[in-house]
N, C-alpha and C. Protein backbone atom coordinates (compact mmCIF):
# COMPACT_ATOMS: atom_id res chain seq x y z
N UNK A 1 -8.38 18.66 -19.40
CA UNK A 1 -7.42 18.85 -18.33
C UNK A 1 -6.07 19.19 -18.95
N UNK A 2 -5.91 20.15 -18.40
CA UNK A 2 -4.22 20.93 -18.85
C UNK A 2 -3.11 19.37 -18.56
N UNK A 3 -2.23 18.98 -19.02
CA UNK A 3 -1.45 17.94 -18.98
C UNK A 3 0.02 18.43 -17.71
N UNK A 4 0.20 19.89 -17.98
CA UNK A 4 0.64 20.53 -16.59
C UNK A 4 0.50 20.05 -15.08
N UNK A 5 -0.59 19.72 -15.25
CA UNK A 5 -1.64 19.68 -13.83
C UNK A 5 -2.27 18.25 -13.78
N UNK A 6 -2.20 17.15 -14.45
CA UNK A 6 -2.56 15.84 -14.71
C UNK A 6 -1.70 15.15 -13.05
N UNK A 7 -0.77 15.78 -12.58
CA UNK A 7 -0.25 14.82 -11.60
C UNK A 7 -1.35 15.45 -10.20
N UNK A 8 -1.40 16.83 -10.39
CA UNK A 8 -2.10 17.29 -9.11
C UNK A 8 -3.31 16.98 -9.51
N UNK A 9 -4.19 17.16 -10.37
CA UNK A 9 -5.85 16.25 -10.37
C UNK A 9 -5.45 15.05 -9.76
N UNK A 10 -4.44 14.15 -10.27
CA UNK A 10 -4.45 12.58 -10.42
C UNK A 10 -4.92 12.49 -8.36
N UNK A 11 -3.91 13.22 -8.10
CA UNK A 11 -3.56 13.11 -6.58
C UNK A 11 -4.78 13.49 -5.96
N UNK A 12 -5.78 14.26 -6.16
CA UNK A 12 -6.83 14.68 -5.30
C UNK A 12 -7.60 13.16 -5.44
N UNK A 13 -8.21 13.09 -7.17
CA UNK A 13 -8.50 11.79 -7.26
C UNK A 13 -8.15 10.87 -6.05
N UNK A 14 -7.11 10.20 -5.51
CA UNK A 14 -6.89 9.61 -4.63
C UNK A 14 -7.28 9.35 -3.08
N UNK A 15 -8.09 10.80 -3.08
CA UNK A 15 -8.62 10.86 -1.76
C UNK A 15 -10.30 10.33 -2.07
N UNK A 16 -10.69 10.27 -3.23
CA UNK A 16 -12.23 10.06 -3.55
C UNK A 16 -12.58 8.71 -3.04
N UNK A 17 -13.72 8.50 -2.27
CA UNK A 17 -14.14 7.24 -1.67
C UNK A 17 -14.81 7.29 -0.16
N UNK A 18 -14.99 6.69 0.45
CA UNK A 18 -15.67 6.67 1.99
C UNK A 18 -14.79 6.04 2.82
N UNK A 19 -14.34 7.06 3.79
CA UNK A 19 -13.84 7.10 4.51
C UNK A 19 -14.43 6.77 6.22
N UNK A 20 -13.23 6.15 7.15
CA UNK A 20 -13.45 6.39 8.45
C UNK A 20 -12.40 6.82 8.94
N UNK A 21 -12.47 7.87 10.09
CA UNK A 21 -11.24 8.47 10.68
C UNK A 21 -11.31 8.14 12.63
N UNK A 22 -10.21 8.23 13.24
CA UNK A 22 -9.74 7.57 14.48
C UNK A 22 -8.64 9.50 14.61
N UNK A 23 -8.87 9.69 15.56
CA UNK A 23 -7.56 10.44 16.09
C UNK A 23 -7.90 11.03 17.35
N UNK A 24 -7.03 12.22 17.72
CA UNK A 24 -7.12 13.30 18.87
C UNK A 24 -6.49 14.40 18.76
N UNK A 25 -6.97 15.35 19.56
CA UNK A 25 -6.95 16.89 19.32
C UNK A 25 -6.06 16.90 21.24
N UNK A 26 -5.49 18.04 20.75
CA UNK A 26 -5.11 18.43 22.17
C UNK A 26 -5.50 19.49 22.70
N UNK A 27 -6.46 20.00 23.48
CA UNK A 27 -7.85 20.88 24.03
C UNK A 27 -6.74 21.84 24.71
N UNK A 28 -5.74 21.25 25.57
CA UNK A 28 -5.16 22.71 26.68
C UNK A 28 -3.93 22.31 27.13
N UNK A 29 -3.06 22.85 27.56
CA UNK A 29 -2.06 22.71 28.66
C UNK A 29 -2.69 21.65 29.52
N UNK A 30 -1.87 20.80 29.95
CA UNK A 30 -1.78 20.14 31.12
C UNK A 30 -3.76 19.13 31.31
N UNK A 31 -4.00 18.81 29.89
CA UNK A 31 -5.05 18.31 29.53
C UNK A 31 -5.10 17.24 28.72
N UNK A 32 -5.74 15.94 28.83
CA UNK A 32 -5.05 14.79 27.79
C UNK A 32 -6.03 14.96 26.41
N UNK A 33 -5.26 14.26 25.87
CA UNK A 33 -5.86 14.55 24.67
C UNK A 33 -7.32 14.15 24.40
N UNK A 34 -8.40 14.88 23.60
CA UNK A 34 -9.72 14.11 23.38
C UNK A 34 -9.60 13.36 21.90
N UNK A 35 -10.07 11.96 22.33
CA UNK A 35 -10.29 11.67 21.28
C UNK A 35 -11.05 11.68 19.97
N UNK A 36 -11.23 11.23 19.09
CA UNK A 36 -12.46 11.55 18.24
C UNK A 36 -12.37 10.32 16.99
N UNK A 37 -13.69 10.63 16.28
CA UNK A 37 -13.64 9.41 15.28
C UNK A 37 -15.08 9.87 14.47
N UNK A 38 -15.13 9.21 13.24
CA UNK A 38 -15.89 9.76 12.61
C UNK A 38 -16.16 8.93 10.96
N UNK A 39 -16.97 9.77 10.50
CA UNK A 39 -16.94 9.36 9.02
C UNK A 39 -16.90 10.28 8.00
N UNK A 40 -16.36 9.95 6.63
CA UNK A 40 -15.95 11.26 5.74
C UNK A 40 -16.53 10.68 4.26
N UNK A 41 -17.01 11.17 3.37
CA UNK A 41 -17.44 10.89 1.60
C UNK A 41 -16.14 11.90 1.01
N UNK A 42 -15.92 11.82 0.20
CA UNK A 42 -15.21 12.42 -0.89
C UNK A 42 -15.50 12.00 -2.13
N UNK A 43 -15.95 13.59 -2.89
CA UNK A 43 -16.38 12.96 -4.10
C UNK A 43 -15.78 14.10 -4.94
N UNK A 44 -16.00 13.49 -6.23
CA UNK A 44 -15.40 14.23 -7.62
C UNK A 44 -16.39 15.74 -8.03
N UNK A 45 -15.97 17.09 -8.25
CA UNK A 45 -16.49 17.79 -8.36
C UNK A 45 -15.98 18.28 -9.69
N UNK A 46 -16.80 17.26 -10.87
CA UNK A 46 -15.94 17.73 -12.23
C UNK A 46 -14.58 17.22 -12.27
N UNK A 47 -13.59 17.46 -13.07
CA UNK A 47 -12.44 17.04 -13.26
C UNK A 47 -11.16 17.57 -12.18
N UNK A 48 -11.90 18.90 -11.55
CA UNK A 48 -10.99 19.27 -11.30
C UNK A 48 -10.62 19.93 -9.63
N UNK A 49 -11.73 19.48 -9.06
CA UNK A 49 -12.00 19.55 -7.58
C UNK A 49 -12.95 17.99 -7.15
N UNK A 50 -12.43 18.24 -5.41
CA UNK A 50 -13.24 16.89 -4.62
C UNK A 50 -13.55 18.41 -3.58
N UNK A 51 -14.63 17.60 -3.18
CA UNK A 51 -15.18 18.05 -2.19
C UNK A 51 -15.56 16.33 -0.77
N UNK A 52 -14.75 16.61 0.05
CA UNK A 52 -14.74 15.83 1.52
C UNK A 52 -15.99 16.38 2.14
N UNK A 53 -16.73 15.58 3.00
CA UNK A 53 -18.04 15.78 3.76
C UNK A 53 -17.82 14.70 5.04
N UNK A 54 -17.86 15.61 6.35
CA UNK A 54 -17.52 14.53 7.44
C UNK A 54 -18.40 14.67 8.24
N UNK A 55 -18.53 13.09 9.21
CA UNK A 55 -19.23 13.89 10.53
C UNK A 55 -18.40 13.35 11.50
N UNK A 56 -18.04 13.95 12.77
CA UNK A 56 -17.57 13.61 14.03
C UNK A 56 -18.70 14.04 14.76
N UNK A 57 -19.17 13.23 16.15
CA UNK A 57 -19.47 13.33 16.88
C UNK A 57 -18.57 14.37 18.04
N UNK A 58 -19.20 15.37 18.67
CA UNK A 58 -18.79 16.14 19.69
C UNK A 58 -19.16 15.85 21.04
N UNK A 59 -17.52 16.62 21.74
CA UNK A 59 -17.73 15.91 23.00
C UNK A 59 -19.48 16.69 24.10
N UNK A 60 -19.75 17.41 23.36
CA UNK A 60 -21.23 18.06 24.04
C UNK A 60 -22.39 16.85 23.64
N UNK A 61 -22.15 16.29 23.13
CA UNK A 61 -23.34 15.04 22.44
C UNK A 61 -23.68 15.76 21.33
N UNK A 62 -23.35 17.07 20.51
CA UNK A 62 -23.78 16.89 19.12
C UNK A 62 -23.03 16.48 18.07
N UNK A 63 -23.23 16.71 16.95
CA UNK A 63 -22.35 16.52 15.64
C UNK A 63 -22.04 17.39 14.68
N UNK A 64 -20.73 17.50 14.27
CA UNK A 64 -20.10 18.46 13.41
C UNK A 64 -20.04 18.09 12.56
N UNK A 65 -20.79 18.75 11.53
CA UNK A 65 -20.33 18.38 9.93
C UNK A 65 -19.56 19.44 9.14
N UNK A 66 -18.54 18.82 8.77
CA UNK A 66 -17.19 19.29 8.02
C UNK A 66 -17.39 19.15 6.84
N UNK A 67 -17.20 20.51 5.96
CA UNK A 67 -16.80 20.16 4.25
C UNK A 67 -15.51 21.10 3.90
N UNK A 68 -14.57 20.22 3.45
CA UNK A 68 -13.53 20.50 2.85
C UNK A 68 -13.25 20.82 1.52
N UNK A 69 -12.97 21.61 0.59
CA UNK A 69 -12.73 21.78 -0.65
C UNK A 69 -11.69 21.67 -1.15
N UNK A 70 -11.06 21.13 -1.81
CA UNK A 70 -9.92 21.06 -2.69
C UNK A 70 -9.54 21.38 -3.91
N UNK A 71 -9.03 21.38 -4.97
CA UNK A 71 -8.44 21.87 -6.43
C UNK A 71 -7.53 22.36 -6.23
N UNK A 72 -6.73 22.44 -7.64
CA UNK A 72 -4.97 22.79 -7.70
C UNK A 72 -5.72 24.29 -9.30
N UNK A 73 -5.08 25.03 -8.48
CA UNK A 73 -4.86 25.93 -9.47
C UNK A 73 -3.37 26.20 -10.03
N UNK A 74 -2.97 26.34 -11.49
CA UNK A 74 -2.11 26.27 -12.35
C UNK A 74 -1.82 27.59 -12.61
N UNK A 75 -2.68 29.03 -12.19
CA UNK A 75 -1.64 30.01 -12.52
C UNK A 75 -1.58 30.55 -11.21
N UNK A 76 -1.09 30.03 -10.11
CA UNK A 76 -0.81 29.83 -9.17
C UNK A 76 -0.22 28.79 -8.68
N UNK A 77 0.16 27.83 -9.24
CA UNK A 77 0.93 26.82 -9.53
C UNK A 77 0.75 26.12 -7.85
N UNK A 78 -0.48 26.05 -7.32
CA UNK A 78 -0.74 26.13 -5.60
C UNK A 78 -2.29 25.24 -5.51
N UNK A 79 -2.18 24.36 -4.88
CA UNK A 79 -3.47 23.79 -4.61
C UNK A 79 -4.16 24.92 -3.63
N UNK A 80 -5.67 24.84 -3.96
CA UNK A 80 -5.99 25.91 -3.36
C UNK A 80 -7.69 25.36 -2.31
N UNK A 81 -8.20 25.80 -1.25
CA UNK A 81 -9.14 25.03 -0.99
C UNK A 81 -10.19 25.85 -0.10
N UNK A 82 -11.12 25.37 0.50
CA UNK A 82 -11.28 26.13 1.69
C UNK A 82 -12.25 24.76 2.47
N UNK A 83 -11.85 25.12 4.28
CA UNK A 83 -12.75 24.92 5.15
C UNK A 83 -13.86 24.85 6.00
N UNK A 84 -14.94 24.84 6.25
CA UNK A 84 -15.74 25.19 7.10
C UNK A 84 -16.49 23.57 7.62
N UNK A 85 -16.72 24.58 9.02
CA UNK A 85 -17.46 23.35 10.23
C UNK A 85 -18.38 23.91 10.96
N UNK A 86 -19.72 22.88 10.68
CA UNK A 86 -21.07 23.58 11.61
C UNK A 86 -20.25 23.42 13.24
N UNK A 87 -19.41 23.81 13.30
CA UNK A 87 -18.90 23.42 15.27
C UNK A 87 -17.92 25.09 15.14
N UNK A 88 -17.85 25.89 14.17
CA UNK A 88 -16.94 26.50 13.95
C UNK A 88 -17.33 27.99 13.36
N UNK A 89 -17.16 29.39 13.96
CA UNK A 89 -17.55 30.90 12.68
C UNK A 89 -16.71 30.94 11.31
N UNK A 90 -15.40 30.43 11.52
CA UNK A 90 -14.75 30.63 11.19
C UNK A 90 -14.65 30.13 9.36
N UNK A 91 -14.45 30.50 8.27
CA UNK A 91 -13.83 29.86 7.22
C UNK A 91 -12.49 29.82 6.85
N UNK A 92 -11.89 28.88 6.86
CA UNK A 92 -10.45 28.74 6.34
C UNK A 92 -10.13 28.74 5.00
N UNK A 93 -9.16 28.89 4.56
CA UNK A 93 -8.67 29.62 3.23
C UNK A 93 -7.22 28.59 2.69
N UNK A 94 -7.56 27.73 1.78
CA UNK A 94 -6.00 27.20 1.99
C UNK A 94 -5.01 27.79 1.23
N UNK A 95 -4.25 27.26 0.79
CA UNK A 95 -2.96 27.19 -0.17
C UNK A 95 -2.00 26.46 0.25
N UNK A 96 -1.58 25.69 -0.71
CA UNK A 96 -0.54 24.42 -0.39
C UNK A 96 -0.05 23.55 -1.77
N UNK A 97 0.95 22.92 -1.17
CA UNK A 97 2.20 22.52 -2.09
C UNK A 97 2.25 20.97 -1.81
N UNK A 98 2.26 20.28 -2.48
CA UNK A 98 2.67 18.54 -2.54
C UNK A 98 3.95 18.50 -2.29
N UNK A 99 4.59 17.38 -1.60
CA UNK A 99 6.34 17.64 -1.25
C UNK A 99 6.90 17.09 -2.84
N UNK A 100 7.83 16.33 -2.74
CA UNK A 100 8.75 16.27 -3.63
C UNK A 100 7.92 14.78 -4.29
N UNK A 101 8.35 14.30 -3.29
CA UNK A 101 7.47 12.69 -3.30
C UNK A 101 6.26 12.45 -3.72
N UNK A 102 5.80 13.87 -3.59
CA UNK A 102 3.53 13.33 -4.02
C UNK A 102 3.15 12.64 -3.26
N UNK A 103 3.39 12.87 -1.98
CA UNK A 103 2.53 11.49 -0.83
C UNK A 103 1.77 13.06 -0.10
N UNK A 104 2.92 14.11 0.30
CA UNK A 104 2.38 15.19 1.24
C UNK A 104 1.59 16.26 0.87
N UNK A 105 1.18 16.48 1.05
CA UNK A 105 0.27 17.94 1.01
C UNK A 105 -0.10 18.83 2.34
N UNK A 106 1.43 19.94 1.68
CA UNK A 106 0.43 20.59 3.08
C UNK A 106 0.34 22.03 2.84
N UNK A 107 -0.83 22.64 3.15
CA UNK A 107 -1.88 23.41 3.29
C UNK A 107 -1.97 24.27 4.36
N UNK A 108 -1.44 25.75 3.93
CA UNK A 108 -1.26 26.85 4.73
C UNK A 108 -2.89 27.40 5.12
N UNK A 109 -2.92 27.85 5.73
CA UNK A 109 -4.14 28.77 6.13
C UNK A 109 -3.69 29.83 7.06
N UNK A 110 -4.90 30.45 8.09
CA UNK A 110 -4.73 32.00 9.00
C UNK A 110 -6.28 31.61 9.83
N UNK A 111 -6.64 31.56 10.55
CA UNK A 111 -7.46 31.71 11.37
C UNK A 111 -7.24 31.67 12.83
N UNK A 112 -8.33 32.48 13.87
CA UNK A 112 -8.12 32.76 14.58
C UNK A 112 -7.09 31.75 15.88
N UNK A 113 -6.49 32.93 16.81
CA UNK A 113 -5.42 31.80 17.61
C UNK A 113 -6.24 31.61 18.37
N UNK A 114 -5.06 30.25 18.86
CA UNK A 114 -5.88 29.12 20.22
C UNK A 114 -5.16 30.02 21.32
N UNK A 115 -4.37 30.91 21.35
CA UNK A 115 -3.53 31.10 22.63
C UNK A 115 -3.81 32.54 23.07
N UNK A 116 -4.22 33.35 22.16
CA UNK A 116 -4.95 35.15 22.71
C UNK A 116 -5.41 35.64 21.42
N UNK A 117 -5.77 36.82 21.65
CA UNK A 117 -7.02 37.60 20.78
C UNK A 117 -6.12 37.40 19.52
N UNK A 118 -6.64 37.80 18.35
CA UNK A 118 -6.09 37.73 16.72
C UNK A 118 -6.16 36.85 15.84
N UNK A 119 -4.65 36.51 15.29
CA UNK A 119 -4.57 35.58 14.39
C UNK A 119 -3.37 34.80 14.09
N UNK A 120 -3.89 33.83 13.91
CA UNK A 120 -2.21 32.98 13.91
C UNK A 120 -2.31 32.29 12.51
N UNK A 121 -0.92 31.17 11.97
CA UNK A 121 -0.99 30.70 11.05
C UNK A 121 -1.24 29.30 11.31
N UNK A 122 -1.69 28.39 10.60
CA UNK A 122 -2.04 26.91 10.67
C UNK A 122 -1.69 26.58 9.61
N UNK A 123 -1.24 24.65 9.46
CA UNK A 123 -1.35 23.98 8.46
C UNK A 123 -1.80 23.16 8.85
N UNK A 124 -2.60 22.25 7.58
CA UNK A 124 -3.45 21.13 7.61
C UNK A 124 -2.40 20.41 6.58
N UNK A 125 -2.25 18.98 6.96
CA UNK A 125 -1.11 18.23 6.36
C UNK A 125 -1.97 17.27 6.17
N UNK A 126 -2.07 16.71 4.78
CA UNK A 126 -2.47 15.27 4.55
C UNK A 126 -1.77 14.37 3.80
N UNK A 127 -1.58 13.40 4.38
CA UNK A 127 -0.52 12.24 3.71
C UNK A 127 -1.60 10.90 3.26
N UNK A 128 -1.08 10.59 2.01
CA UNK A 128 -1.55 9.40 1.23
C UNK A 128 0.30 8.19 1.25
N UNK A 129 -0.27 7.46 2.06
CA UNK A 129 0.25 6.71 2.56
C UNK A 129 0.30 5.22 1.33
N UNK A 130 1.56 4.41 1.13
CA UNK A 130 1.69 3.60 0.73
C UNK A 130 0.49 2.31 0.83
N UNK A 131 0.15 2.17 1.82
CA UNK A 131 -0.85 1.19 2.55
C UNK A 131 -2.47 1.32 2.31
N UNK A 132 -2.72 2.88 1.75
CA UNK A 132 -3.78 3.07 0.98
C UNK A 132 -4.65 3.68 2.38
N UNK A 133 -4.05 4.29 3.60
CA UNK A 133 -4.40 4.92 4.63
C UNK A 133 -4.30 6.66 4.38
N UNK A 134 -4.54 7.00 4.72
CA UNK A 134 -4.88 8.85 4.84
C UNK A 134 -4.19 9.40 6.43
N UNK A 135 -3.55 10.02 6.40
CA UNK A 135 -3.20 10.62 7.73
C UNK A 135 -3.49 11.94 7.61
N UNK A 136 -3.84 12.46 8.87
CA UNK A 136 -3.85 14.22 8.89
C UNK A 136 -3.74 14.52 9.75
N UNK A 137 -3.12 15.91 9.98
CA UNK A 137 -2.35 16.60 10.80
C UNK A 137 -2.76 18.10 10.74
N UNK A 138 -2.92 19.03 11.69
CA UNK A 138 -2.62 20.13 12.05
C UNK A 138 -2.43 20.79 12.94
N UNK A 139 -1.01 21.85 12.43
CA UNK A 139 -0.20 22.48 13.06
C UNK A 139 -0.89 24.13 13.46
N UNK A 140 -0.19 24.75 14.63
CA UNK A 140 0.04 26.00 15.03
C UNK A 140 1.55 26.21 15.09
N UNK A 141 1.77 27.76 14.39
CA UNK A 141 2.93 28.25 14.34
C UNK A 141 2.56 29.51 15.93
N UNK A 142 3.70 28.92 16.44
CA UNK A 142 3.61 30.00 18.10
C UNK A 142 4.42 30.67 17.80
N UNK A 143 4.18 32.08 18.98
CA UNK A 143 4.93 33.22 18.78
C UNK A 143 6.55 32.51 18.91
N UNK A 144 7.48 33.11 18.32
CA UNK A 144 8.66 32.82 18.12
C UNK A 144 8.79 31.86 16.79
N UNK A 145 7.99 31.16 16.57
CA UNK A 145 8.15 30.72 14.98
C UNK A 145 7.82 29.35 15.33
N UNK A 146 8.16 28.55 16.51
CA UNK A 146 7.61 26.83 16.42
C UNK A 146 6.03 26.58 15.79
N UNK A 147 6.19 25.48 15.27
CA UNK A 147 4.88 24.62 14.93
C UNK A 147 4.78 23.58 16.02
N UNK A 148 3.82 23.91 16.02
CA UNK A 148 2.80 22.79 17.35
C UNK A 148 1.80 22.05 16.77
N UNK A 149 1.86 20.89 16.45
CA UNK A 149 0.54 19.67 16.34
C UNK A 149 -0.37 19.28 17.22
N UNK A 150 -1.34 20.08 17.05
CA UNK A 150 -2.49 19.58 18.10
C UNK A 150 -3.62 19.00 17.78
N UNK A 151 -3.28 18.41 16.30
CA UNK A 151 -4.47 17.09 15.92
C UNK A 151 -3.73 16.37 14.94
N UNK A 152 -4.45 15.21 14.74
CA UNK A 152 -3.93 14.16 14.22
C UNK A 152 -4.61 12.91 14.44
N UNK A 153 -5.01 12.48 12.88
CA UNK A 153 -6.18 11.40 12.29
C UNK A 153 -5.95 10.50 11.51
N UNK A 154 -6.07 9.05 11.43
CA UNK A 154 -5.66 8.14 10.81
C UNK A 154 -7.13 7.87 10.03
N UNK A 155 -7.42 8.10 8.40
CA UNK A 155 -7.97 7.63 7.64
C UNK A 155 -7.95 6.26 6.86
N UNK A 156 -9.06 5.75 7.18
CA UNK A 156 -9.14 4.16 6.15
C UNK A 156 -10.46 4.10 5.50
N UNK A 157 -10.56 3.27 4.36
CA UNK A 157 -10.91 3.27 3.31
C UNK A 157 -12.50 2.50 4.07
N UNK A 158 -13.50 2.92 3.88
CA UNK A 158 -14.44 2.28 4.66
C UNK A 158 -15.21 1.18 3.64
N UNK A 159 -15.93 -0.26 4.44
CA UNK A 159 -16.17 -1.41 4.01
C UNK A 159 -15.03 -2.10 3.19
């Protein structure tokens, strides 16, 4: 391991373990939020990637399984990752930056909009919390430039 990059491995490291998640998504205008909850693995892929594996239950009665990818690439100086969900066509593409602090990470992507035909931008935000909790978040950037949060998940360390 490049000694460059020893703080961004260290930090993925941190997410490795079994997880349970609690949150809600916001489906529409003038619609309350659905909730959701679930379970997640994260494991070590070599020194230098984790790979996350989830399932949530859907509100149709099936189940979505989520795998997330992670690693920090160094000549790109950019954590880099990608998304996909059996509930979903779509693959997401990340790139993202740790804040100043090393608690945040957040993670640009492009996939299709929630609001008309095309494409919009998203971030997926994950915070490693003092308390040894996981939070996550993601945003839509709307026409005119606001970010909008329309999910958001509280991770804990399971058993």
């Amino acid at each position: 391991m490049h000694e460059d990059t020893a703080k961004e491995h260290q930090w993925l490291k941190g997410l490795i373990g079994d997880w349970t998640f609690e949150g809600e998504c916001i489906t529409g205008p003038d619609q309350p939020p659905s909730r959701m909850s679930g379970s997640e693995t994260v494991r070590a892929l070599g020194e230098r990637w984790v790979i996350c594996e989830s399932t949530t239950p859907m509100p149709d009665a099936g189940t979505a399984t989520n795998i997330l990818s992670l690693g920090y690439d160094p000549a790109k100086g950019k954590f880099v990752g990608t998304f996909l969900s059996s509930a979903m066509n779509a693959l997401w593409i990340y790139e993202g930056t740790l804040d100043a602090a090393g608690a945040v990470l957040t993670l640009d992507t492009e996939g299709p909009s929630m609001t008309d035909v095309g494409r919009a931008r998203y971030q997926d935000v994950i915070e490693l919390t003092p308390s040894g909790e996981r939070r996550f978040s993601s945003r839509i950037e709307m026409p005119g430039g606001a970010w909008v949060t329309f999910m958001t998940s509280t991770y804990r360390r399971a058993g």
